[in-house]
N, C-alpha and C. Protein backbone atom coordinates (compact mmCIF):
# COMPACT_ATOMS: atom_id res chain seq x y z
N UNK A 1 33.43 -14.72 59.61
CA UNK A 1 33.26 -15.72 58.57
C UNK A 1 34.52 -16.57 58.43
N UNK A 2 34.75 -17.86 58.20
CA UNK A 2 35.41 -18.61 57.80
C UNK A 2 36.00 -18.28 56.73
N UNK A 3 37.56 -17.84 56.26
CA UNK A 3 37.83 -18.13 55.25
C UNK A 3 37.88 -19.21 54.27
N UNK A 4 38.45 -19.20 53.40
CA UNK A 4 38.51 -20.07 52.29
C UNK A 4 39.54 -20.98 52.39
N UNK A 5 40.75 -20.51 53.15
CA UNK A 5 41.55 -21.77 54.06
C UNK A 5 41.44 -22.44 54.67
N UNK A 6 40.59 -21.87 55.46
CA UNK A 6 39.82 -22.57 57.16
C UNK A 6 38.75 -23.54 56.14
N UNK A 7 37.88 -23.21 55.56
CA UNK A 7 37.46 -23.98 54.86
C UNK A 7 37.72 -25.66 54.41
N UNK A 8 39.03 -25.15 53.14
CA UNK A 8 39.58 -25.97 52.72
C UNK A 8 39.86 -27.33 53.65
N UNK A 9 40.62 -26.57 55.31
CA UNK A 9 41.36 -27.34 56.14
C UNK A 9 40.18 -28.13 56.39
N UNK A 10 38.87 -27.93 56.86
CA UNK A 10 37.81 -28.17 57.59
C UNK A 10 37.20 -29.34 56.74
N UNK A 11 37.10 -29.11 55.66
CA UNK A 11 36.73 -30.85 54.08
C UNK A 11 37.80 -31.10 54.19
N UNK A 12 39.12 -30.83 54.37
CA UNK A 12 40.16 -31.98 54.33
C UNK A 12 39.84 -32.47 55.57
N UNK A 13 39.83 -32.55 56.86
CA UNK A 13 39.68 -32.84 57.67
C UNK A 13 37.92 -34.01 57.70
N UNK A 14 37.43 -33.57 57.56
CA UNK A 14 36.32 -34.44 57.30
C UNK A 14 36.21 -35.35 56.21
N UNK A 15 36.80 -35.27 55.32
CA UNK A 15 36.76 -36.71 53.93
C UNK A 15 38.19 -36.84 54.39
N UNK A 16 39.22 -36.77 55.56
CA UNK A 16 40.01 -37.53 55.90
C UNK A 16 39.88 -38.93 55.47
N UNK A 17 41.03 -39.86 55.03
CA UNK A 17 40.79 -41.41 54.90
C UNK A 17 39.86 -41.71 54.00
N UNK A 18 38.96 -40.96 53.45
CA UNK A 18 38.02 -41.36 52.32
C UNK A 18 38.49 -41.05 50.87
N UNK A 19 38.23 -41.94 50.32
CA UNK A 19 38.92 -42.29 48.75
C UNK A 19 37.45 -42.41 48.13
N UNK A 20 38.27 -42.00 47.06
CA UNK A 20 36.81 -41.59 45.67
C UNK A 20 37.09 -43.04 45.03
N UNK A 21 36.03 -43.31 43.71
CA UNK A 21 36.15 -44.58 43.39
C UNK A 21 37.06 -45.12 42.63
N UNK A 22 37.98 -44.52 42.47
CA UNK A 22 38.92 -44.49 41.40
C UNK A 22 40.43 -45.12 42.77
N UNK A 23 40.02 -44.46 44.00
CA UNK A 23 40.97 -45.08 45.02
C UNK A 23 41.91 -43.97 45.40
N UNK A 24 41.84 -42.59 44.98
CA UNK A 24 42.41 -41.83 45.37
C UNK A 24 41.85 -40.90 46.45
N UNK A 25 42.58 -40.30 47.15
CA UNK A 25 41.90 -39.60 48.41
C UNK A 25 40.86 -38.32 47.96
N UNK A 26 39.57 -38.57 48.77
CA UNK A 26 38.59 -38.12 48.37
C UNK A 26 39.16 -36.17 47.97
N UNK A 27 40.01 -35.88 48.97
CA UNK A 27 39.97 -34.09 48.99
C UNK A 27 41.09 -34.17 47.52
N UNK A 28 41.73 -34.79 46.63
CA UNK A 28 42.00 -34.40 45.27
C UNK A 28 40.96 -34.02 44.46
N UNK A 29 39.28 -34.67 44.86
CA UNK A 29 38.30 -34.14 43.90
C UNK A 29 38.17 -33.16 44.44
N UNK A 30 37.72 -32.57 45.73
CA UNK A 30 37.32 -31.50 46.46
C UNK A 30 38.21 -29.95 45.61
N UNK A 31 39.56 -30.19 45.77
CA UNK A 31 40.46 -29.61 45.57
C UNK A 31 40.13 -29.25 43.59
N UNK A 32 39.65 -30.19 43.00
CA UNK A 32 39.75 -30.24 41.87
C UNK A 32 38.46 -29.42 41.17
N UNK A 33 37.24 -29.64 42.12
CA UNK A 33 35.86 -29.20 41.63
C UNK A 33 36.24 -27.76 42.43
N UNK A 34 36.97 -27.28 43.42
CA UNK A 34 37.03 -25.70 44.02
C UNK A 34 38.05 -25.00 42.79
N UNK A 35 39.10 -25.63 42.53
CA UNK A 35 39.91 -24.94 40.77
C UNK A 35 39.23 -24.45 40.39
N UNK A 36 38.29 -25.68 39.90
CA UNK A 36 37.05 -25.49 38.51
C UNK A 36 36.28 -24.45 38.73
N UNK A 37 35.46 -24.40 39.90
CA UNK A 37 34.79 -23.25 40.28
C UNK A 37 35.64 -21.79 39.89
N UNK A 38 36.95 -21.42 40.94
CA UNK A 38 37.60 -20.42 40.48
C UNK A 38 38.02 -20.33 39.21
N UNK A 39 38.16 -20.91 38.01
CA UNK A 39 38.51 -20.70 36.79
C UNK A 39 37.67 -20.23 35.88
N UNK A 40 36.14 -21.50 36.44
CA UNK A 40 35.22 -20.65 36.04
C UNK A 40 34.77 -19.47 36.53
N UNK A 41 35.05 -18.94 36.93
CA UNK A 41 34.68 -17.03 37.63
C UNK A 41 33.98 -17.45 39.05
N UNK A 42 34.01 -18.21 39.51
CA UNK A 42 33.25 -18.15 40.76
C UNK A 42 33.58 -17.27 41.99
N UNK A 43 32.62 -17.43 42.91
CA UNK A 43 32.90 -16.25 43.54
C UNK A 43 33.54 -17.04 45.29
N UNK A 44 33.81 -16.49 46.09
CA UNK A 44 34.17 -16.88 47.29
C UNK A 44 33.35 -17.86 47.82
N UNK A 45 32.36 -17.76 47.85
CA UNK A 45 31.26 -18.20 48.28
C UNK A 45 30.71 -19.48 47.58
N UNK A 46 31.02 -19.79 46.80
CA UNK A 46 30.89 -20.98 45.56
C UNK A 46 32.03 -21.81 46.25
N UNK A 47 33.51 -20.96 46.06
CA UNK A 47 34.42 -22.28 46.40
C UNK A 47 34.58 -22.64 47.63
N UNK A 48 33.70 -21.94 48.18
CA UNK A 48 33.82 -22.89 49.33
C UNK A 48 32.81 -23.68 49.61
N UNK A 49 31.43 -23.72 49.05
CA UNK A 49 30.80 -24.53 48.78
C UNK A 49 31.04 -26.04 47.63
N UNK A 50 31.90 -25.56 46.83
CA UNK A 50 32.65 -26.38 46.32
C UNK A 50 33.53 -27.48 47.33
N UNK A 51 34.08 -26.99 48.10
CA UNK A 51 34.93 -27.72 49.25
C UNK A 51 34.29 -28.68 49.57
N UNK A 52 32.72 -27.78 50.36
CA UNK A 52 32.04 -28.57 50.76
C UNK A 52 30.77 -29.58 49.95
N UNK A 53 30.92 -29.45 48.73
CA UNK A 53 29.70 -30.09 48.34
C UNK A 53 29.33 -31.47 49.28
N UNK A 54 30.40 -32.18 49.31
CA UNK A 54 30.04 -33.74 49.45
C UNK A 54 30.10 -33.59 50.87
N UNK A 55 29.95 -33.05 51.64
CA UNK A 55 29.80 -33.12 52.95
C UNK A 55 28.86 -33.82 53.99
N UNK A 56 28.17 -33.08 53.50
CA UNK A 56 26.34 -33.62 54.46
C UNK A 56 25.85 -34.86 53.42
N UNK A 57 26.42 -35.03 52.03
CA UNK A 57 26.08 -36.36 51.51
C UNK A 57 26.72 -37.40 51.61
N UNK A 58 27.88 -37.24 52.36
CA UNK A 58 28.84 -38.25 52.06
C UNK A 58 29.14 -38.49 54.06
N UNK A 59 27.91 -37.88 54.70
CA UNK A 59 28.43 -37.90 56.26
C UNK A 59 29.59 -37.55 56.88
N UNK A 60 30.40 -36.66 56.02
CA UNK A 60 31.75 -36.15 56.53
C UNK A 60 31.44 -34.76 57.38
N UNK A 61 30.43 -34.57 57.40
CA UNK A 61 29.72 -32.93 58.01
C UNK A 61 28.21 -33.40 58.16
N UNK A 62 27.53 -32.95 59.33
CA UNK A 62 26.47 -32.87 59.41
C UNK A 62 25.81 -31.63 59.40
N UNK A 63 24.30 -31.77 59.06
CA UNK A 63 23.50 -30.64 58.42
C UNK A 63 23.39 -29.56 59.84
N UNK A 64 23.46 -30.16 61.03
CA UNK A 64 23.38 -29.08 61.97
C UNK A 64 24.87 -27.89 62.01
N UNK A 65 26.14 -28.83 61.80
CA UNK A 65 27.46 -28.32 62.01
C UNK A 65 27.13 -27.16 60.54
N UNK A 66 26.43 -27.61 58.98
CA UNK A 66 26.28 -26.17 58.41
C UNK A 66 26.04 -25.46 58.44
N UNK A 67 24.50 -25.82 59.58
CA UNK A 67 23.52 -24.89 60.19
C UNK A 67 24.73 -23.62 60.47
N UNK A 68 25.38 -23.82 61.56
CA UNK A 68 26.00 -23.57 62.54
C UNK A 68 26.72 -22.99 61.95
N UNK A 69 27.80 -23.02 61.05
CA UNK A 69 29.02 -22.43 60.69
C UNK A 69 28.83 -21.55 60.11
N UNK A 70 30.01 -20.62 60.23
CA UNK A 70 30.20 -19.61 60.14
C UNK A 70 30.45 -19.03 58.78
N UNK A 71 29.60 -19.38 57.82
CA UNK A 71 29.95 -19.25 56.30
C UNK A 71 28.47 -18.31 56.49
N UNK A 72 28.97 -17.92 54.53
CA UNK A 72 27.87 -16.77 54.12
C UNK A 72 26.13 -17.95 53.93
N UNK A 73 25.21 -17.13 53.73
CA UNK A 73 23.79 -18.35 53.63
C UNK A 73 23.64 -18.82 52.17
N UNK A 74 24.42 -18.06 51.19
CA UNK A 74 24.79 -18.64 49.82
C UNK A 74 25.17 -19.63 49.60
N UNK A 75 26.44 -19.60 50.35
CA UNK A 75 27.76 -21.14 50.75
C UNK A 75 26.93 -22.01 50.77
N UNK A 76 26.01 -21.92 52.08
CA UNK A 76 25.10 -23.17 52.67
C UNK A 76 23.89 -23.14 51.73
N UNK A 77 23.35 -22.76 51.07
CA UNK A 77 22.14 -22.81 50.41
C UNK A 77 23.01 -23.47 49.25
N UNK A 78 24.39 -23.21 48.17
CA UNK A 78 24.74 -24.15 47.47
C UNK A 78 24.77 -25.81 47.96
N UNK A 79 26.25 -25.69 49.05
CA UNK A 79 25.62 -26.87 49.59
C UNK A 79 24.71 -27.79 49.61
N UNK A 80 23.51 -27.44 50.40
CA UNK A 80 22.18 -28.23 50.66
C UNK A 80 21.50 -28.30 49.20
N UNK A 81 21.58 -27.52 48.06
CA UNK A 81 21.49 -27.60 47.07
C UNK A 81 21.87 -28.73 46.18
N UNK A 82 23.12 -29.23 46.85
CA UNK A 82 24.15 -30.14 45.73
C UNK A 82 23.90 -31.04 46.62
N UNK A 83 23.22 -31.58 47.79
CA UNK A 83 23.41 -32.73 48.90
C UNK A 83 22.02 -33.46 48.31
N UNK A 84 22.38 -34.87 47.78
CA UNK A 84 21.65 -35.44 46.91
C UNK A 84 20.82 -36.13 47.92
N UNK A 85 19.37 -36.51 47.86
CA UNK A 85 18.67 -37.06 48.89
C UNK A 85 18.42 -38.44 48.61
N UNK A 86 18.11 -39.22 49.26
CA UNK A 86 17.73 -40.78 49.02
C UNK A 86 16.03 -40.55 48.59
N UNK A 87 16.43 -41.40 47.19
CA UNK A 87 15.21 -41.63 46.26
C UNK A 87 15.03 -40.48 45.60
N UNK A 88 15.80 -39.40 45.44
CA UNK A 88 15.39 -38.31 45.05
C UNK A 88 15.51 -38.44 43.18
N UNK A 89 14.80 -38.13 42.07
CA UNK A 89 15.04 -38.49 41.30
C UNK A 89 15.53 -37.57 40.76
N UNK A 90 16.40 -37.47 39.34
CA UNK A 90 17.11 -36.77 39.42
C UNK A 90 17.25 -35.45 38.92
N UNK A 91 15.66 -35.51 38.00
CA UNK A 91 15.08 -34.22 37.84
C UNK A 91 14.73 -33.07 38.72
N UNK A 92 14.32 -33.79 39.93
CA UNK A 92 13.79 -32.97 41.00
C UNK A 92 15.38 -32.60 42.23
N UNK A 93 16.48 -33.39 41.95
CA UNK A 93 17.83 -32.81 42.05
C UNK A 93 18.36 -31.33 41.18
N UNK A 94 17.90 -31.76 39.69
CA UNK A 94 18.32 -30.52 38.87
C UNK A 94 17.81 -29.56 39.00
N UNK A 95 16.54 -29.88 39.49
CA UNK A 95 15.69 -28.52 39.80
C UNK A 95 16.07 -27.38 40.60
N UNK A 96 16.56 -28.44 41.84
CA UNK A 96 16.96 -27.81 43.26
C UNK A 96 18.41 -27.13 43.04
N UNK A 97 19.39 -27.50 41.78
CA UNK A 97 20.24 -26.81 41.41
C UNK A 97 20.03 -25.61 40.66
N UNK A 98 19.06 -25.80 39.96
CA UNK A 98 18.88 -24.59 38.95
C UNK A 98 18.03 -23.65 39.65
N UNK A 99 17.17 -23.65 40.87
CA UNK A 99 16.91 -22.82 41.70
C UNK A 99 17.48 -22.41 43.03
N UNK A 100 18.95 -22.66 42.67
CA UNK A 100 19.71 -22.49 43.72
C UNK A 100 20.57 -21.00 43.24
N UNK A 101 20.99 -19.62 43.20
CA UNK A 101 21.73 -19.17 42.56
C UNK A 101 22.98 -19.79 42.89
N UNK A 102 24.08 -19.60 42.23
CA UNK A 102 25.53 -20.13 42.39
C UNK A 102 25.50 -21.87 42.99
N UNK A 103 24.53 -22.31 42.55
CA UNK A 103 24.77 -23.90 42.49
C UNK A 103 25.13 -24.42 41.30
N UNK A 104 24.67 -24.35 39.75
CA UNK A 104 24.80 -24.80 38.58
C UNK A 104 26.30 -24.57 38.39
N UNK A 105 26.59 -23.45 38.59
CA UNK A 105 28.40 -23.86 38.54
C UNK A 105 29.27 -24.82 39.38
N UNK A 106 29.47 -24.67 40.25
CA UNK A 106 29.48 -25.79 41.44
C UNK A 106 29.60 -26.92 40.73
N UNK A 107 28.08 -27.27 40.39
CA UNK A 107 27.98 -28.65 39.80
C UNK A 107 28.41 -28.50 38.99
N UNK A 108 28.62 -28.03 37.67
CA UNK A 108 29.19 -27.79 36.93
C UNK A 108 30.65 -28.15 36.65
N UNK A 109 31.47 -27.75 37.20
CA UNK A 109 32.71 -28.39 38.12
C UNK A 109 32.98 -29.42 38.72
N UNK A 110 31.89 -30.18 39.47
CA UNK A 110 31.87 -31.17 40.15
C UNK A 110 32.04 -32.50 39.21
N UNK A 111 30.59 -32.02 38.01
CA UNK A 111 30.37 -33.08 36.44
C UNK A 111 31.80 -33.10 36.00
N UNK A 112 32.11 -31.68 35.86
CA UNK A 112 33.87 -31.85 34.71
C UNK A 112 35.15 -33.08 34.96
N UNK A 113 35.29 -33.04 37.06
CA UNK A 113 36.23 -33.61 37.21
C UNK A 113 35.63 -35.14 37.46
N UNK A 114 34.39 -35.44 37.54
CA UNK A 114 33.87 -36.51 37.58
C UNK A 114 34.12 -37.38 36.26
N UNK A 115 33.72 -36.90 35.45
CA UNK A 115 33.64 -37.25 33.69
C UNK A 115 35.00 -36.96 33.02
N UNK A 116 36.18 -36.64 34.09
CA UNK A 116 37.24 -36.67 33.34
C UNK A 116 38.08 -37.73 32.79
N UNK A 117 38.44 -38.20 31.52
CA UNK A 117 38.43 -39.56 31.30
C UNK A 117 39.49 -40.21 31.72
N UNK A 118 40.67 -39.42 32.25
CA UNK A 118 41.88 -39.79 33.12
C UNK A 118 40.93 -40.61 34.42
N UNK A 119 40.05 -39.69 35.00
CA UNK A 119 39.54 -41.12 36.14
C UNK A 119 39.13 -41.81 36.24
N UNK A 120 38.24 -41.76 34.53
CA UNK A 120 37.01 -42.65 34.60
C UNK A 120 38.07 -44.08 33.89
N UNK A 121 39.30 -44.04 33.50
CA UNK A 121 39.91 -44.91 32.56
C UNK A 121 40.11 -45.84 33.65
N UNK A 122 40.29 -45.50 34.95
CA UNK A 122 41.21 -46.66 35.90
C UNK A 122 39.68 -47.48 36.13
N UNK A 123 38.54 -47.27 36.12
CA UNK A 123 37.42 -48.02 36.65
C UNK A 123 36.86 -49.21 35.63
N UNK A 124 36.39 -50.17 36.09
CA UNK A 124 36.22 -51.53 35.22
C UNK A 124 35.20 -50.54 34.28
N UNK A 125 34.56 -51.14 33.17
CA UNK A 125 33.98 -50.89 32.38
C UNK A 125 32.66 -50.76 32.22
N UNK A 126 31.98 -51.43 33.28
CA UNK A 126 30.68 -51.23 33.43
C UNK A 126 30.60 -50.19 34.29
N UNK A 127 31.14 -50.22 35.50
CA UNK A 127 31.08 -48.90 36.40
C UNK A 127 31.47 -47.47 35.60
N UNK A 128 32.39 -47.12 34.50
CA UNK A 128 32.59 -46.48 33.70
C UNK A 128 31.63 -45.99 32.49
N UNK A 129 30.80 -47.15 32.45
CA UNK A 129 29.85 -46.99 31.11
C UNK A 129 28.54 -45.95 31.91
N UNK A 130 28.69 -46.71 33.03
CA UNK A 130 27.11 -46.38 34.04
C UNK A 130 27.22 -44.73 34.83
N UNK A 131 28.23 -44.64 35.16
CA UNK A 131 29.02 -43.47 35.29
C UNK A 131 29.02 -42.24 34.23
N UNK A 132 29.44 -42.60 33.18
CA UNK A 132 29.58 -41.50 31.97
C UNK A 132 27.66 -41.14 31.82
N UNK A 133 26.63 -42.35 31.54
CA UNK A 133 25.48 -42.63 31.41
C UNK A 133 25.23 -40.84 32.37
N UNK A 134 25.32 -41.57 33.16
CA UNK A 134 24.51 -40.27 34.75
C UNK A 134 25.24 -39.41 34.78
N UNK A 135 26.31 -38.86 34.50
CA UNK A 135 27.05 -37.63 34.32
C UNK A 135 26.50 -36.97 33.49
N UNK A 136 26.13 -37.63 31.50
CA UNK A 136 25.80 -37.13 30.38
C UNK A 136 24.15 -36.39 30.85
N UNK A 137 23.09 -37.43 31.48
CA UNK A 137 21.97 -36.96 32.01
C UNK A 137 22.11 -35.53 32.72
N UNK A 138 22.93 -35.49 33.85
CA UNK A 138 22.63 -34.47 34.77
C UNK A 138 23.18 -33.36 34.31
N UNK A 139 23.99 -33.59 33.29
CA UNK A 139 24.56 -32.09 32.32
C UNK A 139 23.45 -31.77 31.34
N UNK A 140 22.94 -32.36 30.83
CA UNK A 140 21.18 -32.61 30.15
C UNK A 140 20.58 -31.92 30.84
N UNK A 141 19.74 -32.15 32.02
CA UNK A 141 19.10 -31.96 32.89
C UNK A 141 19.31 -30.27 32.88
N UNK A 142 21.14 -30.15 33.52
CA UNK A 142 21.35 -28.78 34.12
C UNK A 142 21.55 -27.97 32.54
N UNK A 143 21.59 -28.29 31.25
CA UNK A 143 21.84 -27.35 30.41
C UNK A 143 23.19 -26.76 30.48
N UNK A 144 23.91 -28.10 30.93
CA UNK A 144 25.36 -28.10 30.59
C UNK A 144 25.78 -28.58 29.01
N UNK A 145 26.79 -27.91 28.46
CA UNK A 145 26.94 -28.63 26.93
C UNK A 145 28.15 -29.38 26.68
């Protein structure tokens, strides 16, 4: 199995050069939603699905290379869990989280550093308004408070 280093190295390596919208390099969120996970009690297997959430959604990893790797089928079932589909609405997203075990935390983590208002402050105001909007929903949705 892949550790949790090898991991880490493996999403830094793939959201290489990619910046979140705020303009900072994408693996500070990565790094930030895997914390969250461990603080919140998560287990091995979470943070490194944490690493990887944005992977197979963001084309930095493809779904065969998860197939493939050498992680537990938890890891990858969070994952594919949190990998948002085109047109998918976003109930039938929450669903696929809340019948995921060890996905709702994940996301969970993912919402916190998203909606944190240190990042959301640098973004113009409409992208910020529209942003907070779909964060507040999908914590709704997941029976986040």
């Amino acid at each position: 199995m892949l550790t949790l280093t090898e991991v880490e190295a493996m999403a830094r390596r793939a959201h290489e050069g990619q910046k979140d919208k705020a303009g900072r390099p994408y693996a500070e969120h990565l790094a930030a939603v895997a914390e969250g996970v461990r603080a919140r009690g998560g287990d091995e297997a979470q943070i490194a699905a944490a690493w990887l959430h944005d992977a197979i959604e963001d084309d930095a990893l493809t779904e065969e290379w998860l197939t493939a790797a050498d992680l537990p089928d938890r890891t990858k079932a969070v994952v594919r869990a949190l990998t948002k589909r085109e047109g998918e609405p976003p109930e039938a997203y929450a669903r696929r989280i809340l019948d995921t075990p060890g996905a709702r935390l994940v996301k969970e983590s993912d919402l916190a550093h998203n909606a944190d208002p240190g990042r959301l402050a640098v973004l113009d105001e409409a992208t910020r308004n529209r942003l907070t909007r779909k964060y507040a929903t999908m914590r709704a949705l997941l029976g986040i408070g």
